[in-house]
Protein backbone atom coordinates (compact mmCIF):
# COMPACT_ATOMS: atom_id res chain seq x y z
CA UNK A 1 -34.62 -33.57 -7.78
CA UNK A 2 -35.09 -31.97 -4.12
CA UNK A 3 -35.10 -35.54 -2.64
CA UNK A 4 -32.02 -35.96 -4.55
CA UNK A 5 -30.43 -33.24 -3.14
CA UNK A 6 -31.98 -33.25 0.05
CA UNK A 7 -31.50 -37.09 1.00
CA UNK A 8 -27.79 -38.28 1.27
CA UNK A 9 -27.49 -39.70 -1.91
CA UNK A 10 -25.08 -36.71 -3.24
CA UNK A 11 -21.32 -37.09 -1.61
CA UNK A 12 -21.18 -33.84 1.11
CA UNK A 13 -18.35 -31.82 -0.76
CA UNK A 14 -20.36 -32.36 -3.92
CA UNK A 15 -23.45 -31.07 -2.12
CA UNK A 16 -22.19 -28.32 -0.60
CA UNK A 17 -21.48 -26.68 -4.46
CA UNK A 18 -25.42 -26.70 -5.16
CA UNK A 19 -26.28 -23.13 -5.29
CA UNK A 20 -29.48 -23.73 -6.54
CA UNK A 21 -32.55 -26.07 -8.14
CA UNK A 22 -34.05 -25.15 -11.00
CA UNK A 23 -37.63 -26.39 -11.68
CA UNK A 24 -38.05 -27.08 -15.76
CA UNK A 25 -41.23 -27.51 -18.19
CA UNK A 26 -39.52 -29.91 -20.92
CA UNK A 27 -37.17 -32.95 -20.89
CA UNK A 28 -35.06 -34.08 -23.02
CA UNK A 29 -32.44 -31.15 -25.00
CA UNK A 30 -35.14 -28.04 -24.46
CA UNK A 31 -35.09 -29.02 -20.60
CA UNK A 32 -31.19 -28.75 -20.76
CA UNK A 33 -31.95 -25.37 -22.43
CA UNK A 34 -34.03 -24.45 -20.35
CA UNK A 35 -31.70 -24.83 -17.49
CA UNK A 36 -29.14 -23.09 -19.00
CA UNK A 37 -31.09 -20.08 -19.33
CA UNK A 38 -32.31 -20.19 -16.12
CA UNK A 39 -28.49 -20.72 -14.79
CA UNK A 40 -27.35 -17.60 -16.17
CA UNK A 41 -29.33 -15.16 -13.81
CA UNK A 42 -28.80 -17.50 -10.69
CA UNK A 43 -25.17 -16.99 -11.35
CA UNK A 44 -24.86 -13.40 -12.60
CA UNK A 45 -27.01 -12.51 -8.94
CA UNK A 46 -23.89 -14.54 -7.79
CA UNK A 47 -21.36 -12.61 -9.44
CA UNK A 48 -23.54 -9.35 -8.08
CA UNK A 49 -23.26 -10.61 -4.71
CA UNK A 50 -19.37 -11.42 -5.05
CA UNK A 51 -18.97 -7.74 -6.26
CA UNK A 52 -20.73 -6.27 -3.39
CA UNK A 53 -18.69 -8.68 -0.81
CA UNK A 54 -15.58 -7.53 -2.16
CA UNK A 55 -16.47 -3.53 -2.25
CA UNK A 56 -17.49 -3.82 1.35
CA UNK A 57 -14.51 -5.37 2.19
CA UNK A 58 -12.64 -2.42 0.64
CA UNK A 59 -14.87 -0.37 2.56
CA UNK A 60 -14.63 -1.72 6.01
CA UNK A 61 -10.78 -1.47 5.54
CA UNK A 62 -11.32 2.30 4.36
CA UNK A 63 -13.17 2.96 7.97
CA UNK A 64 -10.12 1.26 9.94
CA UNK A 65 -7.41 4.09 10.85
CA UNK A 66 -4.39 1.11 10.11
CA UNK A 67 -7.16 -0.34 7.29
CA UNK A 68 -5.49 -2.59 4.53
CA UNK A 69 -6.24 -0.61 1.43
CA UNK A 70 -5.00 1.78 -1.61
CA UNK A 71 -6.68 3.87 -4.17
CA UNK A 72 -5.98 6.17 -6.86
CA UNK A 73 -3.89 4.74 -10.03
CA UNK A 74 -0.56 6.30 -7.57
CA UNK A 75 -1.05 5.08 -4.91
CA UNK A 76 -2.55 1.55 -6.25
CA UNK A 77 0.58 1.02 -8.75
CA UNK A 78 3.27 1.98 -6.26
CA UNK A 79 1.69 -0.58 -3.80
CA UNK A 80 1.49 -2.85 -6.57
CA UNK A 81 4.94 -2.60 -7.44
CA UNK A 82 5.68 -3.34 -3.75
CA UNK A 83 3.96 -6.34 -3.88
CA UNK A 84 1.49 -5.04 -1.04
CA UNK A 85 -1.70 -5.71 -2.88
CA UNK A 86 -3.81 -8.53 -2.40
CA UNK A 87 -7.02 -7.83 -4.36
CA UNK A 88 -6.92 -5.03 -7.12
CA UNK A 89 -10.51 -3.89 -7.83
CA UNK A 90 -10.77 -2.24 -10.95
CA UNK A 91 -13.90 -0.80 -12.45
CA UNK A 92 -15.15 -2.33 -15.86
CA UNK A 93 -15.48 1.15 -17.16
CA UNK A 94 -12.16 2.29 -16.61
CA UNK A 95 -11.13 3.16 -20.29
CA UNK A 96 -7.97 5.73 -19.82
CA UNK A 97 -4.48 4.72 -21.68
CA UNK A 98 -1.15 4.25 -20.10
CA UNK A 99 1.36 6.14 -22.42
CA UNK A 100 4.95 5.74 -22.20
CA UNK A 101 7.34 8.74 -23.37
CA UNK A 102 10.91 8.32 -24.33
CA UNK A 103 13.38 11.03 -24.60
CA UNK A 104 15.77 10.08 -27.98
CA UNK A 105 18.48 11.58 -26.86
CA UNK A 106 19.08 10.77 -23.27
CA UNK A 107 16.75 7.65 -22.83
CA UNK A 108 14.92 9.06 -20.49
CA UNK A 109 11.33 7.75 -19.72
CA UNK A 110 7.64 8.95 -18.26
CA UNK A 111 4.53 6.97 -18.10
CA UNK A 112 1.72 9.45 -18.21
CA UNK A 113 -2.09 8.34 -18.08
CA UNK A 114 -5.09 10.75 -20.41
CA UNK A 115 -8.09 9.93 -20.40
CA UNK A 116 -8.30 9.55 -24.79
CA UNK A 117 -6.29 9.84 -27.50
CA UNK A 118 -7.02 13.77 -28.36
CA UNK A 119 -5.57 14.47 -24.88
CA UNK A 120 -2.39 12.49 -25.53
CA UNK A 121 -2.33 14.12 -28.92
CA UNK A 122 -1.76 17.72 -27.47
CA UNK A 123 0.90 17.05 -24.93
CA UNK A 124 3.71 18.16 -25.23
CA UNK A 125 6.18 16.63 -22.47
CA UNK A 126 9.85 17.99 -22.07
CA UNK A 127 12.49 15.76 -20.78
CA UNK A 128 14.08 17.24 -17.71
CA UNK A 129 17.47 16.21 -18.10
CA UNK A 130 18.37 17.98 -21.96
CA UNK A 131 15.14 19.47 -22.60
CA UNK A 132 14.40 17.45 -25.21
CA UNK A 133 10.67 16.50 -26.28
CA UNK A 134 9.23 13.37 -25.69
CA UNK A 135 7.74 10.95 -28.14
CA UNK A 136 5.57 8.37 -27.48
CA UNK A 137 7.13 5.21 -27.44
CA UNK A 138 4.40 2.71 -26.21
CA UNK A 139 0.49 2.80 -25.20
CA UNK A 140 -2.05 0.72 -23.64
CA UNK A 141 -4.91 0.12 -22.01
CA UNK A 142 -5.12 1.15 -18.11
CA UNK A 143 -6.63 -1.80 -17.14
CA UNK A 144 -4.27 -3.80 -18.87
CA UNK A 145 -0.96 -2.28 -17.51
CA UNK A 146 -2.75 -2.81 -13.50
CA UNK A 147 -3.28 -6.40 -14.86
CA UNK A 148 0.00 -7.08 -15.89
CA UNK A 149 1.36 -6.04 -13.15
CA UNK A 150 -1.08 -8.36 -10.89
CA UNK A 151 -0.40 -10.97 -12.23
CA UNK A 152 3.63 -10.27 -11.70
CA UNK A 153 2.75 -10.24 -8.24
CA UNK A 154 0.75 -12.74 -8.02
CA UNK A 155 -2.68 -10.16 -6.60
CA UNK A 156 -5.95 -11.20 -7.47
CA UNK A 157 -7.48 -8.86 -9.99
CA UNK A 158 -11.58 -8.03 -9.33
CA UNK A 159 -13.54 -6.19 -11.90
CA UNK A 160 -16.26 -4.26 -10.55
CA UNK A 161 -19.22 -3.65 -12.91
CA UNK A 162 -20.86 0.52 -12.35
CA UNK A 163 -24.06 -1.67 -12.29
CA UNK A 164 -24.70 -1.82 -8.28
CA UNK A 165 -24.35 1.56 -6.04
CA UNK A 166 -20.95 -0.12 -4.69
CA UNK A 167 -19.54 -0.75 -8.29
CA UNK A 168 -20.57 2.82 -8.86
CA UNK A 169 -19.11 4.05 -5.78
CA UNK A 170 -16.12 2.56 -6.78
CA UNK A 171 -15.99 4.17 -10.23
CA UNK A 172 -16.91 8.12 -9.18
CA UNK A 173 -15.35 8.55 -5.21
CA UNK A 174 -12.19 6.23 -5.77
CA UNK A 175 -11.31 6.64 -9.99
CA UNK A 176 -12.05 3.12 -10.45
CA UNK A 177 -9.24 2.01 -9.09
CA UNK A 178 -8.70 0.40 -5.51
CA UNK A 179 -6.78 -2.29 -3.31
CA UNK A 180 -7.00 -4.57 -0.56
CA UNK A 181 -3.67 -4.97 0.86
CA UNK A 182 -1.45 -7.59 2.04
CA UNK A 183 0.26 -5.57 4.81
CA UNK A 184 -0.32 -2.24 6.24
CA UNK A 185 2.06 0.57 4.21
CA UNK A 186 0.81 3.54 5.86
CA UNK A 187 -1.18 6.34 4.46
């Protein structure tokens, strides 16, 4: 196998997608097995790495005075619905809802985040324009409203796992929410 892959028998562009060899006791279907299993933590250290790429990117932009990036669900969104984000990183524990309000008398509408359903039980919005209260008229996962909108925009859409100090970083200084942007938009 490592003359195989060292010699040139293996086409370059093929070659240069080896990320690894992996040395096996058994032929046959418990050597495929085998390799399978041992795939799995070559390529989650992969998807580590990637992680930690991408968070220092969002760092190094965060250190720049005119740096390409956005956090906070805010400022995130209304970049988002710019079309100024590249790369949304969101954390994989990021569990709050998205809850939409509708006035039924004058239409009017508020999207208001909580963090669980007992805190979107006891509010108790007003509309501004008759004073009216608002009911709920739609709700859904956080994450899945910041994806949505990604993928109208065509942004790229990272989530970070709390399992490194970056993805945790992430999580407890930024909310779990951040950007890499296509264009500086001030700050």
């Amino acid at each position: 196998k490592n003359d195989l892959v060292d010699a040139d028998y293996i086409q370059y562009e093929i070659k240069d997608k080896i990320i690894a060899t992996v040395d096996t006791s058994y032929t046959g279907e418990f050597g495929i097995r085998e390799v399978i299993n041992k795939s799995t933590d070559l390529l989650n250290e992969l998807d580590v790495i990637h992680e930690k790429e991408v968070i220092q990117k969002f760092l190094g932009e965060l250190r720049k005075d005119d740096g390409l990036y956005s956090y906070g669900e805010e400022e995130v969104r209304n970049n988002l619905i710019i079309g100024a984000v590249d790369t949304l990183l969101l954390s994989e524990d990021l569990d709050s809802m998205r809850k939409t309000f509708k006035c039924g008398s004058c239409g009017f509408e508020k999207g208001i985040t909580v963090k669980n359903q007992s805190e979107a039980d006891s509010l108790e919005e007003r509309c501004p324009n008759c004073n009216e209260l608002l009911k709920e008229d739609s709700s859904e996962l956080l994450v899945d409203d910041f994806v949505e909108m990604a993928e109208e925009m065509n942004t790229s859409v990272e989530f970070i796992s709390t399992e490194t100090e970056e993805g945790m970083q992430l999580y407890r200084a930024f909310g779990g929410i951040g950007a890499i942007l296509r264009y500086y938009v001030g700050h």
